[in-house]
C-alpha atoms as a PDB file:
ATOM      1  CA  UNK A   1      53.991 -66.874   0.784  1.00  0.00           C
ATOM      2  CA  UNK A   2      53.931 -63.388   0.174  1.00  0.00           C
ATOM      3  CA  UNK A   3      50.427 -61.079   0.007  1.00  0.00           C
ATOM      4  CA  UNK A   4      50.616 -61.041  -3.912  1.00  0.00           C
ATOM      5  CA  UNK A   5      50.418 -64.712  -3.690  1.00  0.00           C
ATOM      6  CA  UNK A   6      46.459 -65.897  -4.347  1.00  0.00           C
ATOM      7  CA  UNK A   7      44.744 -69.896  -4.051  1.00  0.00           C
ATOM      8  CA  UNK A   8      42.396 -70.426  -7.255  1.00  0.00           C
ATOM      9  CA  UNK A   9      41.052 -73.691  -8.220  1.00  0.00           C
ATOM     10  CA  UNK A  10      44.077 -75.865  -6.998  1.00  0.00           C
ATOM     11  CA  UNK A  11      47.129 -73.479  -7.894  1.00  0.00           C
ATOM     12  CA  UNK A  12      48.614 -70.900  -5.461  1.00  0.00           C
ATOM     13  CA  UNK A  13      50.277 -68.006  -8.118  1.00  0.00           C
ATOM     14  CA  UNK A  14      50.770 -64.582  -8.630  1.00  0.00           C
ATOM     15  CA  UNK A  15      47.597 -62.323  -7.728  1.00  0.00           C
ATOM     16  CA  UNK A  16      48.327 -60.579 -11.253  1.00  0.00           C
ATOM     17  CA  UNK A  17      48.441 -64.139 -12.839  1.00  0.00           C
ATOM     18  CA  UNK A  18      45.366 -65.368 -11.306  1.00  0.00           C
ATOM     19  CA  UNK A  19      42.552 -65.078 -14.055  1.00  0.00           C
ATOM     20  CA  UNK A  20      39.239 -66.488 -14.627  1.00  0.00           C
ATOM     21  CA  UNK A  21      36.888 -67.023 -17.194  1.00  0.00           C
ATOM     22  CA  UNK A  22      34.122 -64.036 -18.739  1.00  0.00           C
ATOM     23  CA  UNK A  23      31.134 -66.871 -18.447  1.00  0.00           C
ATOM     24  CA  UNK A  24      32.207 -67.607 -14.804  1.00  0.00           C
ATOM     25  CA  UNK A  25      28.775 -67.384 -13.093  1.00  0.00           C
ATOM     26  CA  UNK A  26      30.014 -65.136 -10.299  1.00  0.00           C
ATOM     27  CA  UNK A  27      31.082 -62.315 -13.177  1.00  0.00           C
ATOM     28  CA  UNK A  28      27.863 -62.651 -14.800  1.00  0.00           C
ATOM     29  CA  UNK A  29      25.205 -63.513 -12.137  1.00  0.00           C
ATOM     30  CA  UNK A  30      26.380 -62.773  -8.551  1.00  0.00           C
ATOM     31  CA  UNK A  31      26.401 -67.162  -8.634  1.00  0.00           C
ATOM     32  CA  UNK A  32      28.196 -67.665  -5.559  1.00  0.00           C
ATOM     33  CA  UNK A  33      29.529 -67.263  -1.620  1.00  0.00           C
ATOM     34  CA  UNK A  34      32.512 -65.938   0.148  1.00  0.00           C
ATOM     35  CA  UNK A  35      33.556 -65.741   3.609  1.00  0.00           C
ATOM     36  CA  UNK A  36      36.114 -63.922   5.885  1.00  0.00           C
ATOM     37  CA  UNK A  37      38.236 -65.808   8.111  1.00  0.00           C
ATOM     38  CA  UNK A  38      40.632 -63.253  10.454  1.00  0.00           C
ATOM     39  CA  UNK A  39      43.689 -64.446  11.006  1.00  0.00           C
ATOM     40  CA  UNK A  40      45.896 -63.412  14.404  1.00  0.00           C
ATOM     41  CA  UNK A  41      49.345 -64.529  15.097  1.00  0.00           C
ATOM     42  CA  UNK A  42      49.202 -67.100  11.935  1.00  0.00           C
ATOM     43  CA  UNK A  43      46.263 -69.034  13.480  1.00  0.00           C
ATOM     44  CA  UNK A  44      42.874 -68.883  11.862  1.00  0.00           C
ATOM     45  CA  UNK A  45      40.565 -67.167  14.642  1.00  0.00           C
ATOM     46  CA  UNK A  46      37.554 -69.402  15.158  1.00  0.00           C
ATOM     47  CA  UNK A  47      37.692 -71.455  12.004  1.00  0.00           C
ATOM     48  CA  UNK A  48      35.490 -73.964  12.741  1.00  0.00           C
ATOM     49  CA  UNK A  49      32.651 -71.576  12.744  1.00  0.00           C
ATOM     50  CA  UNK A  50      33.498 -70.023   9.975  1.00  0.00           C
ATOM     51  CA  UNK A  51      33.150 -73.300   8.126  1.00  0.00           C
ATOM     52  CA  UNK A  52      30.146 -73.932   9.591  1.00  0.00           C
ATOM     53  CA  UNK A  53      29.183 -71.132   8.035  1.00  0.00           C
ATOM     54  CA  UNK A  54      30.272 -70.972   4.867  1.00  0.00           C
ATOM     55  CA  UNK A  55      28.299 -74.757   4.390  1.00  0.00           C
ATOM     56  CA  UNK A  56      25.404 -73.080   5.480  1.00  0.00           C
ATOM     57  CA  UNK A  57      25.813 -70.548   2.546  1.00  0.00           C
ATOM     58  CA  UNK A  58      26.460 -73.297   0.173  1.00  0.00           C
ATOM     59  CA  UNK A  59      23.722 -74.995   1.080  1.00  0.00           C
ATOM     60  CA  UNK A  60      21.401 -71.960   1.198  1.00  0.00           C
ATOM     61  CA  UNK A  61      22.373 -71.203  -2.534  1.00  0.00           C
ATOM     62  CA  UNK A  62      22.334 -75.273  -3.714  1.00  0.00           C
ATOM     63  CA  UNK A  63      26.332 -75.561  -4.709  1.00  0.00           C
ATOM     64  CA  UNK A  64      28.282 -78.260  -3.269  1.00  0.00           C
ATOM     65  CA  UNK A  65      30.741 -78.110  -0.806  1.00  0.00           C
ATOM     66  CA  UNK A  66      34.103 -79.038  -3.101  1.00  0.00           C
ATOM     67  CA  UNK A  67      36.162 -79.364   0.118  1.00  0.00           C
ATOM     68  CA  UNK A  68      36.046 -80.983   3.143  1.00  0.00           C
ATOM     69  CA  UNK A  69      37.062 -78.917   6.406  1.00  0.00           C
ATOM     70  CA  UNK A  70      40.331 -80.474   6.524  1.00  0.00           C
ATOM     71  CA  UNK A  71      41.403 -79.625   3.202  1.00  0.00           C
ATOM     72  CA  UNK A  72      39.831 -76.224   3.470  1.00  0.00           C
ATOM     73  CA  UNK A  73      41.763 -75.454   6.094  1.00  0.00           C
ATOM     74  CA  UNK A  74      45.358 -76.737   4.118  1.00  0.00           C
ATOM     75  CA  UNK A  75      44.306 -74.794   1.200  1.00  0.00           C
ATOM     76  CA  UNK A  76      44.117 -71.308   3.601  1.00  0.00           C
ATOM     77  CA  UNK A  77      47.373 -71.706   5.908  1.00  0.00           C
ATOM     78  CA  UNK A  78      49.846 -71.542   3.093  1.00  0.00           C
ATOM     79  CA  UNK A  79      48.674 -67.802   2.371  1.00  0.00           C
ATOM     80  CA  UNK A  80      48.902 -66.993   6.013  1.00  0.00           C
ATOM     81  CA  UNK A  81      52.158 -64.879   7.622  1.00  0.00           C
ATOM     82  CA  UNK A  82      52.431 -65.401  11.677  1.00  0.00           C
ATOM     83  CA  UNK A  83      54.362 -62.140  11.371  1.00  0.00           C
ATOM     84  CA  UNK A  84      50.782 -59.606  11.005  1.00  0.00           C
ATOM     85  CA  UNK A  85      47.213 -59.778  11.780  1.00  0.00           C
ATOM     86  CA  UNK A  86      45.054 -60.709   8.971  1.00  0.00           C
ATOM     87  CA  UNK A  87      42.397 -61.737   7.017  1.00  0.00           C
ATOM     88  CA  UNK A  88      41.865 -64.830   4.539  1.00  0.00           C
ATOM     89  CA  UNK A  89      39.006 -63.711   1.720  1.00  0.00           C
ATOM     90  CA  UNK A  90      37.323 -66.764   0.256  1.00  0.00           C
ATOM     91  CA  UNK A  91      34.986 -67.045  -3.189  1.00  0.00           C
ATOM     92  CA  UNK A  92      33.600 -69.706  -4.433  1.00  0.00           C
ATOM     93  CA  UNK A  93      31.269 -69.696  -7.448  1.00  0.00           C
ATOM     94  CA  UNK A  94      29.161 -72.338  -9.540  1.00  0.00           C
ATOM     95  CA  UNK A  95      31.891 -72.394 -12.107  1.00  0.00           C
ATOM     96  CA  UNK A  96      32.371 -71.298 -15.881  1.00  0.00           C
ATOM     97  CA  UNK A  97      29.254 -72.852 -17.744  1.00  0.00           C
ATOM     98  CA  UNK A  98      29.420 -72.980 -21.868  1.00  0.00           C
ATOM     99  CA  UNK A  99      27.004 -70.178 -22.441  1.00  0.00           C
ATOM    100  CA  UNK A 100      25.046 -67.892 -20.007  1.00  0.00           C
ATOM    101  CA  UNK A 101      21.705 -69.554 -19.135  1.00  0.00           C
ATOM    102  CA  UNK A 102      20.136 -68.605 -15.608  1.00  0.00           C
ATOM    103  CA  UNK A 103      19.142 -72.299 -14.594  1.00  0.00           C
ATOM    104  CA  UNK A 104      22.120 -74.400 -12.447  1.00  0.00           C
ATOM    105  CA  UNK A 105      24.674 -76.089 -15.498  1.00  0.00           C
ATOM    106  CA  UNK A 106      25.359 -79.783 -14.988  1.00  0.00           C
ATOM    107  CA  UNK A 107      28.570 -80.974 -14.669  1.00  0.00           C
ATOM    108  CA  UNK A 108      30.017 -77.778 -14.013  1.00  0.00           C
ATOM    109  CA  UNK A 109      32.925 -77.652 -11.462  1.00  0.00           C
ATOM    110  CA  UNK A 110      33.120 -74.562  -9.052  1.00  0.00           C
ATOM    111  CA  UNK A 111      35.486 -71.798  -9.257  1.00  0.00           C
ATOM    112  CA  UNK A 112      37.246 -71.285  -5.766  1.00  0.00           C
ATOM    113  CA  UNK A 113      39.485 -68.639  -5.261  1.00  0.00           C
ATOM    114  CA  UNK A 114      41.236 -67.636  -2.047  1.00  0.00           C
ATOM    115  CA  UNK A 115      43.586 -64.294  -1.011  1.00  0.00           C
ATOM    116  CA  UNK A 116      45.276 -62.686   2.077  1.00  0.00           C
ATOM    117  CA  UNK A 117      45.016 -59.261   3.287  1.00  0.00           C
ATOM    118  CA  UNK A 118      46.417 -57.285   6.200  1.00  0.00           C
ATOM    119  CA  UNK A 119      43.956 -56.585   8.566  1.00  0.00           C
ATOM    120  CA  UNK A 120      44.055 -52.758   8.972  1.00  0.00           C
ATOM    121  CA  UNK A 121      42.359 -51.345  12.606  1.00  0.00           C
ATOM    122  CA  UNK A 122      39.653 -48.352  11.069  1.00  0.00           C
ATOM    123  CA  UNK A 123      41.244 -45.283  12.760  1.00  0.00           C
ATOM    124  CA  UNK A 124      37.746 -44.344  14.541  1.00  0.00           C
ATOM    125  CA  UNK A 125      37.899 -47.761  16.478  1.00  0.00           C
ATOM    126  CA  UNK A 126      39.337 -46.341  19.586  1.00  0.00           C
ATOM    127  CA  UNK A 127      37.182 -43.231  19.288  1.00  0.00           C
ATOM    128  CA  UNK A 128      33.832 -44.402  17.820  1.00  0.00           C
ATOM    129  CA  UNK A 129      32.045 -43.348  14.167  1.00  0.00           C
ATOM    130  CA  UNK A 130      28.872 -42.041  12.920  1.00  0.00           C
ATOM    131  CA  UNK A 131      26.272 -43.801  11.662  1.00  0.00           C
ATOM    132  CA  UNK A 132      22.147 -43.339  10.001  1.00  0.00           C
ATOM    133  CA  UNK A 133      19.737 -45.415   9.714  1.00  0.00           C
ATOM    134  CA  UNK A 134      17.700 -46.121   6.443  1.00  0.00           C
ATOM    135  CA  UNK A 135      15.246 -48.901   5.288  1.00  0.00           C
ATOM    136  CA  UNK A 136      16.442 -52.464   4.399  1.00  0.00           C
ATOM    137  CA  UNK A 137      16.239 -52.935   0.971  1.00  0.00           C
ATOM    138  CA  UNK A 138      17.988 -55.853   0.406  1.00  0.00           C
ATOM    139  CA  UNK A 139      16.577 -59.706  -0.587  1.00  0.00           C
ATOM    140  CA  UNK A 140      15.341 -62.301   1.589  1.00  0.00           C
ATOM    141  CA  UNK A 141      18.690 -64.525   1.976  1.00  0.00           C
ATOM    142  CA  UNK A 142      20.757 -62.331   3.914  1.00  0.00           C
ATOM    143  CA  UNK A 143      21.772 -65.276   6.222  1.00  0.00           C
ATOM    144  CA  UNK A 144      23.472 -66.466   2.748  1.00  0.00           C
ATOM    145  CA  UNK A 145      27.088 -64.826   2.943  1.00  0.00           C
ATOM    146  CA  UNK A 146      26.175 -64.075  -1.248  1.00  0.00           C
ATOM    147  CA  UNK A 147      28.593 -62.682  -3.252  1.00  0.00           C
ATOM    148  CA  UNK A 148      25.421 -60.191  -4.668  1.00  0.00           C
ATOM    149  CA  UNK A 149      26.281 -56.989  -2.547  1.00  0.00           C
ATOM    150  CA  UNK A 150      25.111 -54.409  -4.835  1.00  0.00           C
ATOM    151  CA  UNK A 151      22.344 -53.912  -1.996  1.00  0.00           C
ATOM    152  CA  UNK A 152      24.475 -53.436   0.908  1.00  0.00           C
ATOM    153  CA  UNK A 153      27.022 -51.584  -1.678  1.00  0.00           C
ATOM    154  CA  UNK A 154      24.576 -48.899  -1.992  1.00  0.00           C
ATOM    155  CA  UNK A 155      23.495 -48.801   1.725  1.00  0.00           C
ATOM    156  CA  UNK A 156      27.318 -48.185   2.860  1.00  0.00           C
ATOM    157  CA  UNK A 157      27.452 -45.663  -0.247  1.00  0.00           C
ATOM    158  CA  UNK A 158      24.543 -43.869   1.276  1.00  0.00           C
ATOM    159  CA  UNK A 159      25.827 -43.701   5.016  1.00  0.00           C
ATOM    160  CA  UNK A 160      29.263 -42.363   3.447  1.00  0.00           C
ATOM    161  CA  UNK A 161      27.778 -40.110   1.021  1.00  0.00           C
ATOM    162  CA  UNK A 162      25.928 -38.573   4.801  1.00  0.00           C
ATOM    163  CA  UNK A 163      29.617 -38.624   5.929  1.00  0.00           C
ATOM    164  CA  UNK A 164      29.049 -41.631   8.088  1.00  0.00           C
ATOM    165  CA  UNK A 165      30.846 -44.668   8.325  1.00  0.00           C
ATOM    166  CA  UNK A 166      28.073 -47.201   8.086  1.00  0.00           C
ATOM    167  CA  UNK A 167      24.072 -47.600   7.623  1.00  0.00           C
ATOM    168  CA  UNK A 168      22.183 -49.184  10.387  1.00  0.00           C
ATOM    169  CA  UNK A 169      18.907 -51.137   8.323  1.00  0.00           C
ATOM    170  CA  UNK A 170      15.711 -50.773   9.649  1.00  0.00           C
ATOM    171  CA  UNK A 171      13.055 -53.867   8.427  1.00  0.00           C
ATOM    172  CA  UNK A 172       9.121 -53.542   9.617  1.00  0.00           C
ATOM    173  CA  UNK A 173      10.461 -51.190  11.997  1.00  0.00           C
ATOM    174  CA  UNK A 174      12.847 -53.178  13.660  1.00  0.00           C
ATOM    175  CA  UNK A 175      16.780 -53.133  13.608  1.00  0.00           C
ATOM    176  CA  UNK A 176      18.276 -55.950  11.235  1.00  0.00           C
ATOM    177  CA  UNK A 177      22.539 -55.273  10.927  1.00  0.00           C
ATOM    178  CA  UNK A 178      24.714 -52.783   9.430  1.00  0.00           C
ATOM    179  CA  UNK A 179      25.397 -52.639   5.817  1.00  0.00           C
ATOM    180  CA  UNK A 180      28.629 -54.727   6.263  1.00  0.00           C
ATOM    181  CA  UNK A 181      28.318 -55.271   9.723  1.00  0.00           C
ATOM    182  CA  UNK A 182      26.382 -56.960  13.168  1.00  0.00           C
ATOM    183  CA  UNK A 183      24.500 -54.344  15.244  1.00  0.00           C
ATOM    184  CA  UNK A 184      24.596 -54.405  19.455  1.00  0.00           C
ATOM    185  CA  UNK A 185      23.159 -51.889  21.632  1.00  0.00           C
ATOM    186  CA  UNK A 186      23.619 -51.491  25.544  1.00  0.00           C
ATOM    187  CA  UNK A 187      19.394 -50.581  26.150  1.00  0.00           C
ATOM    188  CA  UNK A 188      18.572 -50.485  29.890  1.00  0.00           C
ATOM    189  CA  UNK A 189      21.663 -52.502  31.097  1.00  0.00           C
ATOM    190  CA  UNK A 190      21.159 -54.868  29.090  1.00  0.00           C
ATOM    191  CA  UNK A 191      23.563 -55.818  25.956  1.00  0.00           C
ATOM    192  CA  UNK A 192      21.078 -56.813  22.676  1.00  0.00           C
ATOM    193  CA  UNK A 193      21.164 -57.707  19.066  1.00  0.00           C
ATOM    194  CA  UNK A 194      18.900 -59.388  16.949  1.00  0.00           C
ATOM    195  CA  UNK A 195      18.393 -62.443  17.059  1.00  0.00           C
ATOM    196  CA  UNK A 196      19.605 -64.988  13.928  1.00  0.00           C
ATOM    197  CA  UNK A 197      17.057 -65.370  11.125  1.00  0.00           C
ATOM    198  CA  UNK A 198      17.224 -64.850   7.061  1.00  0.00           C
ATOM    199  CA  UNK A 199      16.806 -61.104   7.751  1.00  0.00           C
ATOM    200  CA  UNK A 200      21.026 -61.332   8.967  1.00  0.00           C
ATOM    201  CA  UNK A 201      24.161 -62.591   8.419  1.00  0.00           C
ATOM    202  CA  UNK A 202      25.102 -64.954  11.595  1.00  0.00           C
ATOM    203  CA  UNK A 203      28.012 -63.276  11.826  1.00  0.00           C
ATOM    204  CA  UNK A 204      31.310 -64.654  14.044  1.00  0.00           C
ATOM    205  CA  UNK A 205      32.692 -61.983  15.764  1.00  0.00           C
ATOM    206  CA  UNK A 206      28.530 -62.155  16.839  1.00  0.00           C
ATOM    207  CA  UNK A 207      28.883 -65.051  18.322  1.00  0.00           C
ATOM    208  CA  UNK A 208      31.928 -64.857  20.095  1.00  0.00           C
ATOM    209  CA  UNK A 209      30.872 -61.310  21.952  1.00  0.00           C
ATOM    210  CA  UNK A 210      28.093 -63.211  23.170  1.00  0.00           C
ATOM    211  CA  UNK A 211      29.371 -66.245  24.438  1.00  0.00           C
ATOM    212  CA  UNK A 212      32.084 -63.820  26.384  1.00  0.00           C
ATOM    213  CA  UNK A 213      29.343 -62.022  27.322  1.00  0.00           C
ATOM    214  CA  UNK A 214      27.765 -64.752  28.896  1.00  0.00           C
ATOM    215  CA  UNK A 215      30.944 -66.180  30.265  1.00  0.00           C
ATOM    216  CA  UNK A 216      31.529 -62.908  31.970  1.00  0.00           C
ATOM    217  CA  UNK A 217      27.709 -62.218  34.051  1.00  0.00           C
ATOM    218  CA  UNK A 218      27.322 -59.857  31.371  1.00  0.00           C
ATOM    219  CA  UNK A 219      23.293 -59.164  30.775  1.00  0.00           C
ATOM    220  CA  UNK A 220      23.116 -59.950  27.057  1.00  0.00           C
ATOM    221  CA  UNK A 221      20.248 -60.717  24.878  1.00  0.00           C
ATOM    222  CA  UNK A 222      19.404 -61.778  21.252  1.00  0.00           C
ATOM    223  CA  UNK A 223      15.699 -59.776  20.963  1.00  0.00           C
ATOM    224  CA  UNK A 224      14.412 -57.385  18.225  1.00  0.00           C
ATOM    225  CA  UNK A 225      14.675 -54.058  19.196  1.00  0.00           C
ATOM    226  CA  UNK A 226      12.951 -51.208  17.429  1.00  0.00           C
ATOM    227  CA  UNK A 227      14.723 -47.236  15.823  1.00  0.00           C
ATOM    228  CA  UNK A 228      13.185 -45.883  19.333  1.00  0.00           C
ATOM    229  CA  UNK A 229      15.072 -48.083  21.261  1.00  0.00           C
ATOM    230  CA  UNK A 230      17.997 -48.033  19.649  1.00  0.00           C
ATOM    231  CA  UNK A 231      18.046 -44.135  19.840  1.00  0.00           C
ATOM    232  CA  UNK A 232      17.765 -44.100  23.168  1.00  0.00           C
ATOM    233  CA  UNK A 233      20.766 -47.075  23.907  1.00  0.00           C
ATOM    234  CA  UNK A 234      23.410 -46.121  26.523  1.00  0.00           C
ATOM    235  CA  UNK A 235      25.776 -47.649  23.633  1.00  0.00           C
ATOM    236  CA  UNK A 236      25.759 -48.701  20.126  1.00  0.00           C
ATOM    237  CA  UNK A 237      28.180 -51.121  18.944  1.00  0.00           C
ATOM    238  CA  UNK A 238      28.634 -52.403  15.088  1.00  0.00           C
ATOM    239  CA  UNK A 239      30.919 -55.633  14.611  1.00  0.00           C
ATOM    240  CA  UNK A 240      32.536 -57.745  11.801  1.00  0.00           C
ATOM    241  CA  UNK A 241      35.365 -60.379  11.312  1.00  0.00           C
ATOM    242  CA  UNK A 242      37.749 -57.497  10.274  1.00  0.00           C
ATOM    243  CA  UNK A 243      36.321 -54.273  12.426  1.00  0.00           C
ATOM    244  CA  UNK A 244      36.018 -56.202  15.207  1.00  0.00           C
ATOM    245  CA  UNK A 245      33.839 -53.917  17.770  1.00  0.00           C
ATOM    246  CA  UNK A 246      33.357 -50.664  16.891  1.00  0.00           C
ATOM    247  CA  UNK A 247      32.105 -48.020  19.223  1.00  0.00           C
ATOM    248  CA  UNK A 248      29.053 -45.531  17.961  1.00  0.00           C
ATOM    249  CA  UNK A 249      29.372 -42.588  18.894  1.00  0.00           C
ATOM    250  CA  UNK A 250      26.519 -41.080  16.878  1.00  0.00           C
ATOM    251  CA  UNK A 251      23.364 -41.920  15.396  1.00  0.00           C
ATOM    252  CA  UNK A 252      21.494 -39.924  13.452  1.00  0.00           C
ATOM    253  CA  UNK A 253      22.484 -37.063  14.270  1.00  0.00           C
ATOM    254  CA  UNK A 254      21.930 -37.938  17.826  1.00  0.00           C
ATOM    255  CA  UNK A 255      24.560 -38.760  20.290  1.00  0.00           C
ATOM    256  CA  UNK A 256      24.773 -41.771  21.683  1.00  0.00           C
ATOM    257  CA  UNK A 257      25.608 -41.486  25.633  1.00  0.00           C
ATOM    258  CA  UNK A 258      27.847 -38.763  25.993  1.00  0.00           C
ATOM    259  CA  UNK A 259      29.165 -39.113  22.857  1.00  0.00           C
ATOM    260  CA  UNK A 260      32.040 -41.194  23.536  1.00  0.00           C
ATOM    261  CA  UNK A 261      32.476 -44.800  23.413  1.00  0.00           C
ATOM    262  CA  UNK A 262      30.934 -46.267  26.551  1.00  0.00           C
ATOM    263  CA  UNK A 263      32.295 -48.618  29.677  1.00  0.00           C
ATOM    264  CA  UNK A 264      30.992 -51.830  28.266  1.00  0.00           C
ATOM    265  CA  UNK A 265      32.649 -51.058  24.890  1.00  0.00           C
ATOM    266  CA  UNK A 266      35.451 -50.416  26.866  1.00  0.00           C
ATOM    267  CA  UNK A 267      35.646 -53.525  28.496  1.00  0.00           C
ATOM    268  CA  UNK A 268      34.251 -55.909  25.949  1.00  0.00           C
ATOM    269  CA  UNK A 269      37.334 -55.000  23.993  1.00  0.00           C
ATOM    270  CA  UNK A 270      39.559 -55.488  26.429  1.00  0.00           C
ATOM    271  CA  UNK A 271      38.065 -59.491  26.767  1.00  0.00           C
ATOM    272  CA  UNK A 272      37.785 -59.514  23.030  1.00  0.00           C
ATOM    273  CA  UNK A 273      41.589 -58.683  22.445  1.00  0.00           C
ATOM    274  CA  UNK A 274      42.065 -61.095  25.248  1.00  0.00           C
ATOM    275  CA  UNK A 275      40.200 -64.058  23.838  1.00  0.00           C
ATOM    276  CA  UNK A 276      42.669 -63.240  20.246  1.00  0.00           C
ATOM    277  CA  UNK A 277      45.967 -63.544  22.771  1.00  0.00           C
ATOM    278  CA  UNK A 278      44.433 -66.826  23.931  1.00  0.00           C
ATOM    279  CA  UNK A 279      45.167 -68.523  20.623  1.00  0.00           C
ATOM    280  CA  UNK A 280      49.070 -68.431  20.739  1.00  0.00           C
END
C-alpha cells in the first residue's frame, strides 16, 4: 500500500477519503489513545511492547481493547513498505455517541484509525539540540499515551518559541520527560532517568536503551534526579519511538560537556542502530 493509504474502523482507503464523524469523542473531548509503533526494514520494532502499552492506556482511560494482539498486528502490516524506515500512528477513540454528553455512552463502538509515515532522522541528531527547562504543567495521567496534548503542545511551543528544540519538565523539583520525549542524563558515570510512574510516559525506545545498557556493563539507573543535577550531567540525552536518541548539547543556556554530543551517546547509538539491524 502506498503512504496515502490509511486503516479506519475496518476499511483501508484513501487518506483524503478517510472521514469521521463531528460528535466523535476524540474531536470533541480529547476521548481517546494513540500510540507509535517504528517500523525498520518492514518489521514492527518491538511490537509486543508497544501493545503492552497501548492496553495499559486503554485501560488507564476505561475503553476496551477492540482487538486482540494478533489482529492488531494484521490490521498494521498492510500499511507497512520494507523499502523505508517508518512509523505506524495509531488512534483509537470511544466512538461517535448521539449527542455530546461528558459521561461514557453505552453501546458505543470505538473509532480506530491507523496511518504510515516515513520516519525522517531530525537533522541535529548527529550533532545534538538545545533545550530549557520549565515547570510541568500537565495532568496527572501522563503514563496514559492520551490523545489530550494541548499541554505538552504548548510546552514544545515554548522551547521552540526560545529557539530550542524541546522542553525538559521540571515537577516538585525533580526531572519528569521532555515535552514529546524520555529524558537520560550521564551524572557521575552513571546513565539515569526517572523512574516509571503516572508523572511519565513508559516510553519504548526507554526501555530498550536500558536493557542494552544493562546487557552491555553499562552503569544505568532509573532514580529521580533534580534541575542541579541535571545541569551539571556529563551528557543529556532525550529519546522517542521516532527521534530515537538525541544528543543535548545545551541546556539552558548552559553547555552540556563540551558542548558536543558525548562518548556514551556515541556509543549507545552505535548498539541502538545495531539492535534495529538485528531484526532482518
Amino acid at each position: 500500500m502506498t503512504n496515502n493509504t490509511v486503516y479506519l474502523n475496518g476499511q483501508y482507503l484513501p487518506l483524503s477519503e478517510a472521514k469521521i464523524s463531528v460528535l466523535d469523542r476524540g474531536f470533541l473531548f480529547g476521548d481517546g489513545i494513540y500510540e507509535v509503533i517504528p517500523s525498520y526494514f518492514g518489521r514492527l520494532f518491538h511490537f509486543q511492547e508497544h501493545m503492552e502499552r497501548l492496553e495499559n492506556s486503554l485501560a488507564a482511560i476505561r475503553l476496551a481493547n477492540p482487538h486482540s494482539r494478533e489482529q492488531w498486528f494484521d490490521i498494521l502490516n498492510p500499511l507497512l513498505d520494507g523499502n523505508q524506515d517508518q512509523y505506524i500512528y495509531l488512534q483509537i477513540t470511544r466512538g461517535a455517541a448521539p449527542k455530546r454528553d461528558h459521561a461514557f455512552p453505552e453501546n458505543t463502538p470505538p473509532t480506530v484509525f491507523a496511518m504510515c509515515s516515513p520516519i525522517v532522522p531530525l537533522a541535529e541528531r548527529d550533532t545534538g539540540i538545545k533545550v530549557v527547562t520549565m515547570p510541568d504543567t500537565r495532568w496527572k495521567l501522563c503514563n496514559a499515551k492520551a490523545i489530550t496534548l494541548l499541554a505538552n503542545i504548548l510546552h514544545r511551543q515554548s522551547a521552540i518559541d526560545q529557539h530550542c528544540a524541546e522542553a525538559i519538565l521540571v515537577k516538585d523539583g525533580y526531572i519528569t520527560e521532555g515535552a514529546a520525549s524520555n529524558v537520560f542524563a550521564v551524572i557521575d558515570g552513571v546513565l539515569m532517568t526517572p523512574p516509571k510512574s503516572n508523572e511519565i510516559l513508559p516510553g519504548i525506545t526507554r526501555d530498550v536503551i536500558l536493557e542494552i545498557a544493562q546487557n552491555n556493563d553499562i552503569p544505568c539507573k532509573e532514580e529521580n534526579f533534580n534541575l542541579v543535577a541535571l545541569l551539571s550531567a556529563s551528557e543529556i540525552w532525550i529519546t522517542s519511538s521516532t527521534r530515537e536518541i538525541i544528543p543535548v548539547i545545551e541546556c539552558d543556556g548552559q553547555l552540556i560537556g563540551d558542548g558536543n554530543p558525548g562518548p556514551l551517546w556515541h556509543r549507545m547509538n552505535q548498539l541502538f542502530q545495531a539492535n534495529k539491524q538485528s531484526l532482518v
